[in-house]
C-alpha atoms as a PDB file:
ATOM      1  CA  UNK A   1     -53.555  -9.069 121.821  1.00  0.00           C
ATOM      2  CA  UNK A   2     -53.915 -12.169 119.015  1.00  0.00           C
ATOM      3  CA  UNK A   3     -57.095 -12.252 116.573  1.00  0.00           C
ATOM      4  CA  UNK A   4     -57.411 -15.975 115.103  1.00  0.00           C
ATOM      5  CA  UNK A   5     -59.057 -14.920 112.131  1.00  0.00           C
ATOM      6  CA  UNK A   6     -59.106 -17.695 109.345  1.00  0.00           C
ATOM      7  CA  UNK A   7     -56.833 -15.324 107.476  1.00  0.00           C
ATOM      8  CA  UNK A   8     -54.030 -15.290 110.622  1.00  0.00           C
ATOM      9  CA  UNK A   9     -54.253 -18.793 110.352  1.00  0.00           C
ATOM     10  CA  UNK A  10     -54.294 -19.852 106.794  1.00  0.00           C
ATOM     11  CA  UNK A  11     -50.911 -17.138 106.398  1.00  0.00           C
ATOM     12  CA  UNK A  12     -49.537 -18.966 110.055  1.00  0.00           C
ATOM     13  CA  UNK A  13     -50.133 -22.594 108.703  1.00  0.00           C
ATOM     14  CA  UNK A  14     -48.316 -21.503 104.651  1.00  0.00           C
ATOM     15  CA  UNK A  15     -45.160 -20.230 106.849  1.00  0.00           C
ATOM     16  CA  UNK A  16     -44.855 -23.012 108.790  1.00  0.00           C
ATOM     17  CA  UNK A  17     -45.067 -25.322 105.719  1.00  0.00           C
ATOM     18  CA  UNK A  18     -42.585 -23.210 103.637  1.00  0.00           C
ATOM     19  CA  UNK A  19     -39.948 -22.967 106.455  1.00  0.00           C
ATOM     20  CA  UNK A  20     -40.203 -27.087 107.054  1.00  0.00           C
ATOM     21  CA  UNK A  21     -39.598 -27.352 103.398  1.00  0.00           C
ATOM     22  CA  UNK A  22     -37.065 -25.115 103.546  1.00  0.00           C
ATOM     23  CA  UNK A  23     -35.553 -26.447 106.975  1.00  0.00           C
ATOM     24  CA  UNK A  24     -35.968 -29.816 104.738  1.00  0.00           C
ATOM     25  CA  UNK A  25     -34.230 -28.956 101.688  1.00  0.00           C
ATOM     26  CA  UNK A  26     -31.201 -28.080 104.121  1.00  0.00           C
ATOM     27  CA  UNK A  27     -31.788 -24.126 104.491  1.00  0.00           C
ATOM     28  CA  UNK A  28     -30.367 -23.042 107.845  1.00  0.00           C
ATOM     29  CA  UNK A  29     -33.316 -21.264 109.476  1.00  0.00           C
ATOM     30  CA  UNK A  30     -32.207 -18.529 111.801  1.00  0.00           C
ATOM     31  CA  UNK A  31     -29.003 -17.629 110.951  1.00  0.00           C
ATOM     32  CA  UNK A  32     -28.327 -14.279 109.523  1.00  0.00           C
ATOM     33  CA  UNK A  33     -25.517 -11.899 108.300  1.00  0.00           C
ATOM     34  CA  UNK A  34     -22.327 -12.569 106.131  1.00  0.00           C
ATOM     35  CA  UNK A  35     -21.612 -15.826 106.921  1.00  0.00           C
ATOM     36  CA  UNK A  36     -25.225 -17.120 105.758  1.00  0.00           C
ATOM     37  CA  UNK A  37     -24.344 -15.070 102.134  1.00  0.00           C
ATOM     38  CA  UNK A  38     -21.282 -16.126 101.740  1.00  0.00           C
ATOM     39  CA  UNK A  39     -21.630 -18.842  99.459  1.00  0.00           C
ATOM     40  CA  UNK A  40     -24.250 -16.626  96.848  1.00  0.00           C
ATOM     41  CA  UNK A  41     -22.032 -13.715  97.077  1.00  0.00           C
ATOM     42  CA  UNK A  42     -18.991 -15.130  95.717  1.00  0.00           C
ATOM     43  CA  UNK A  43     -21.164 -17.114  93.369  1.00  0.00           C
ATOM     44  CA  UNK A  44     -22.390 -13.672  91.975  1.00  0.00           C
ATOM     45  CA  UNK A  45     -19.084 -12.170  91.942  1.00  0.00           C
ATOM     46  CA  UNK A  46     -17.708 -14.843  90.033  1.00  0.00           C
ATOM     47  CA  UNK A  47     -20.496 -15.125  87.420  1.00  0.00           C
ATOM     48  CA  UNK A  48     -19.772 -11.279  87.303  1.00  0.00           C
ATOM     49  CA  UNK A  49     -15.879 -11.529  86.903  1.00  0.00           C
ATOM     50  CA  UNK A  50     -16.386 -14.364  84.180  1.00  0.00           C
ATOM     51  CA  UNK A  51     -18.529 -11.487  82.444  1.00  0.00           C
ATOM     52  CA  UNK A  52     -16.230  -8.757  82.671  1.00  0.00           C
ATOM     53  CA  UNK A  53     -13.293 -10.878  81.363  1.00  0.00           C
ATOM     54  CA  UNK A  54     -15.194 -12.205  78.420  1.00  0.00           C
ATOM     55  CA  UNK A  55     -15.697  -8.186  77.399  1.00  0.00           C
ATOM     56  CA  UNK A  56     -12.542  -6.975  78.360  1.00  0.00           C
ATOM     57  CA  UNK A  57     -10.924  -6.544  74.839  1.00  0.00           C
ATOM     58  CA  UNK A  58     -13.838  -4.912  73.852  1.00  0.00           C
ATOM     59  CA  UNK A  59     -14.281  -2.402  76.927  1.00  0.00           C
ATOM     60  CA  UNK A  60     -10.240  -1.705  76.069  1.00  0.00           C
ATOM     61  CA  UNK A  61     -11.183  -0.478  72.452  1.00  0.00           C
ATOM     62  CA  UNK A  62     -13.843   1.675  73.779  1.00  0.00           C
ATOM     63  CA  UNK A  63     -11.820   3.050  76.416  1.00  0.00           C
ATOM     64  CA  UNK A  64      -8.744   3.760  73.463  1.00  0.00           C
ATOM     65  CA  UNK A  65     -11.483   5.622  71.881  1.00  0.00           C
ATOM     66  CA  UNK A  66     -11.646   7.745  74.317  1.00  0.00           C
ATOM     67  CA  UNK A  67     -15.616   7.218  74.935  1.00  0.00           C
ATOM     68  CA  UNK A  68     -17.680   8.616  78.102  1.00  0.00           C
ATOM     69  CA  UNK A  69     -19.626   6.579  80.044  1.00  0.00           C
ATOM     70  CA  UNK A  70     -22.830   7.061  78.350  1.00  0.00           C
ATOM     71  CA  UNK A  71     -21.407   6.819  75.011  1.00  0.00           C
ATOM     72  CA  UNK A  72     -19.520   3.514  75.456  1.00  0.00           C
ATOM     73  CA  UNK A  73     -23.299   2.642  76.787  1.00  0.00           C
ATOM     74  CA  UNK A  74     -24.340   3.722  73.885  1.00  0.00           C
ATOM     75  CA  UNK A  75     -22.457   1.834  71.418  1.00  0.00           C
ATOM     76  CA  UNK A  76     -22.839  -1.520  73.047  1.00  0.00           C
ATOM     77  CA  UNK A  77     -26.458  -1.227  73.066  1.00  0.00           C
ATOM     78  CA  UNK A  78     -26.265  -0.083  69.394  1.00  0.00           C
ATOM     79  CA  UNK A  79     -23.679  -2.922  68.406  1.00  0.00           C
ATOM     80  CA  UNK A  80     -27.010  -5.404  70.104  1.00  0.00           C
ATOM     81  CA  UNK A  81     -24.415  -6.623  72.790  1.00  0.00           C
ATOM     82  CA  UNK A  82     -26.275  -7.318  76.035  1.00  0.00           C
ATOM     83  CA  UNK A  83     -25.594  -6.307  79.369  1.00  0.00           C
ATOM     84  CA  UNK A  84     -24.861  -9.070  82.316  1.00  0.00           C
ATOM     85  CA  UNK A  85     -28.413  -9.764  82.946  1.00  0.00           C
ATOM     86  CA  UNK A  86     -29.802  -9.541  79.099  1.00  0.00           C
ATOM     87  CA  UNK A  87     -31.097  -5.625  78.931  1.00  0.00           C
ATOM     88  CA  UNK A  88     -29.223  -3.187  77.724  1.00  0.00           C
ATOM     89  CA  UNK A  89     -26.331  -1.164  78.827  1.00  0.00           C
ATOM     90  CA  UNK A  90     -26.439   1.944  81.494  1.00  0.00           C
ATOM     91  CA  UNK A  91     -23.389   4.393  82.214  1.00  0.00           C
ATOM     92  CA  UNK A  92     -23.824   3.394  85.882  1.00  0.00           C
ATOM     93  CA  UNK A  93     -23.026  -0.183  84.402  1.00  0.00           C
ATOM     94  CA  UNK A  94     -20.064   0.382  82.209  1.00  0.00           C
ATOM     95  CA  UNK A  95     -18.981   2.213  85.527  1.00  0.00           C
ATOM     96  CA  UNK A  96     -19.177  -0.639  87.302  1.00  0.00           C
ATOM     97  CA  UNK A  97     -17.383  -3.450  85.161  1.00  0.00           C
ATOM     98  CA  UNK A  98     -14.386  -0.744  84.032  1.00  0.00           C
ATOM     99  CA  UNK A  99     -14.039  -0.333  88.434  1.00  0.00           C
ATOM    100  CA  UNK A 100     -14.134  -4.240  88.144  1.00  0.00           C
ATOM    101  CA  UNK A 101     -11.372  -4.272  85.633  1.00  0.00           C
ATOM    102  CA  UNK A 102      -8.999  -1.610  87.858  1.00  0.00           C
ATOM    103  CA  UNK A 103      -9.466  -4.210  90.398  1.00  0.00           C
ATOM    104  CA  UNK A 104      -8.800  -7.352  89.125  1.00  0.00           C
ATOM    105  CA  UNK A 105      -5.941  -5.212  87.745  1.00  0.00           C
ATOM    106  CA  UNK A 106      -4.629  -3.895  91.189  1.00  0.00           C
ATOM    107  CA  UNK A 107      -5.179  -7.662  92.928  1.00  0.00           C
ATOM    108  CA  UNK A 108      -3.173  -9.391  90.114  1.00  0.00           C
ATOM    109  CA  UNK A 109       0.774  -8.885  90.658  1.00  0.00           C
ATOM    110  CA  UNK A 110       2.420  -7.037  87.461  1.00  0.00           C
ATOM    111  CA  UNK A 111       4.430  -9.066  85.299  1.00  0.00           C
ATOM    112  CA  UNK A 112       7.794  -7.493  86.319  1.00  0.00           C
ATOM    113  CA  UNK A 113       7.203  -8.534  89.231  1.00  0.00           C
ATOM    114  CA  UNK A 114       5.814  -5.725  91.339  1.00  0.00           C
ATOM    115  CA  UNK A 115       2.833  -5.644  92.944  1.00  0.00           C
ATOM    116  CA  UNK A 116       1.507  -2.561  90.959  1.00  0.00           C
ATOM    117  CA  UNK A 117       2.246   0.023  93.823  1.00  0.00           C
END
């Protein structure tokens, strides 16, 4: 059952000007899953490794201090440093960069040689 309403149409004929502008730009129409995210995933993983390593002395003197979560939170949004994207800082995000730092940590080889096992 189709209704050409002017609506169905006007909505039909915007799609199939976006995806030929898209299909124009070079987009690959149609193809899904990892291999199409690829490219913006490691793009965003490196913009968020660059991050993390420009903070890392800083997360290092929070973590001497012995600071929770929340605190170290806390006292980056009270020292006016911003969080990745601009706002300020959660606990779930200091979670996530000091995981980033145990595993850039674990992937890079120790400098006696071991592979940190």
């Amino acid at each position: 059952m189709t209704t050409d309403k002017p609506v169905d149409q006007a909505i039909s004929a915007r799609t199939r000007k976006a995806l030929s502008e898209a299909k124009a730009r070079g987009v690959q129409l149609g193809r899904a899953g990892a291999d199409n995210l690829r490219a913006t995933v490691e793009k965003r993983k490196s913009t968020a490794d660059a991050f993390a390593q420009q903070h890392e002395a800083l997360f290092a003197e929070l973590q001497a201090r012995g600071l929770t979560h929340r605190a170290m939170a806390s006292e980056l949004n009270a020292r006016g440093i911003a969080a990745a994207r601009g706002g300020e800082w959660t606990h779930g995000q200091v979670q996530r960069i000091l995981n980033r730092y145990a595993d850039l940590r674990s992937a890079t080889p120790s400098a006696d040689g071991s592979d940190g096992s």
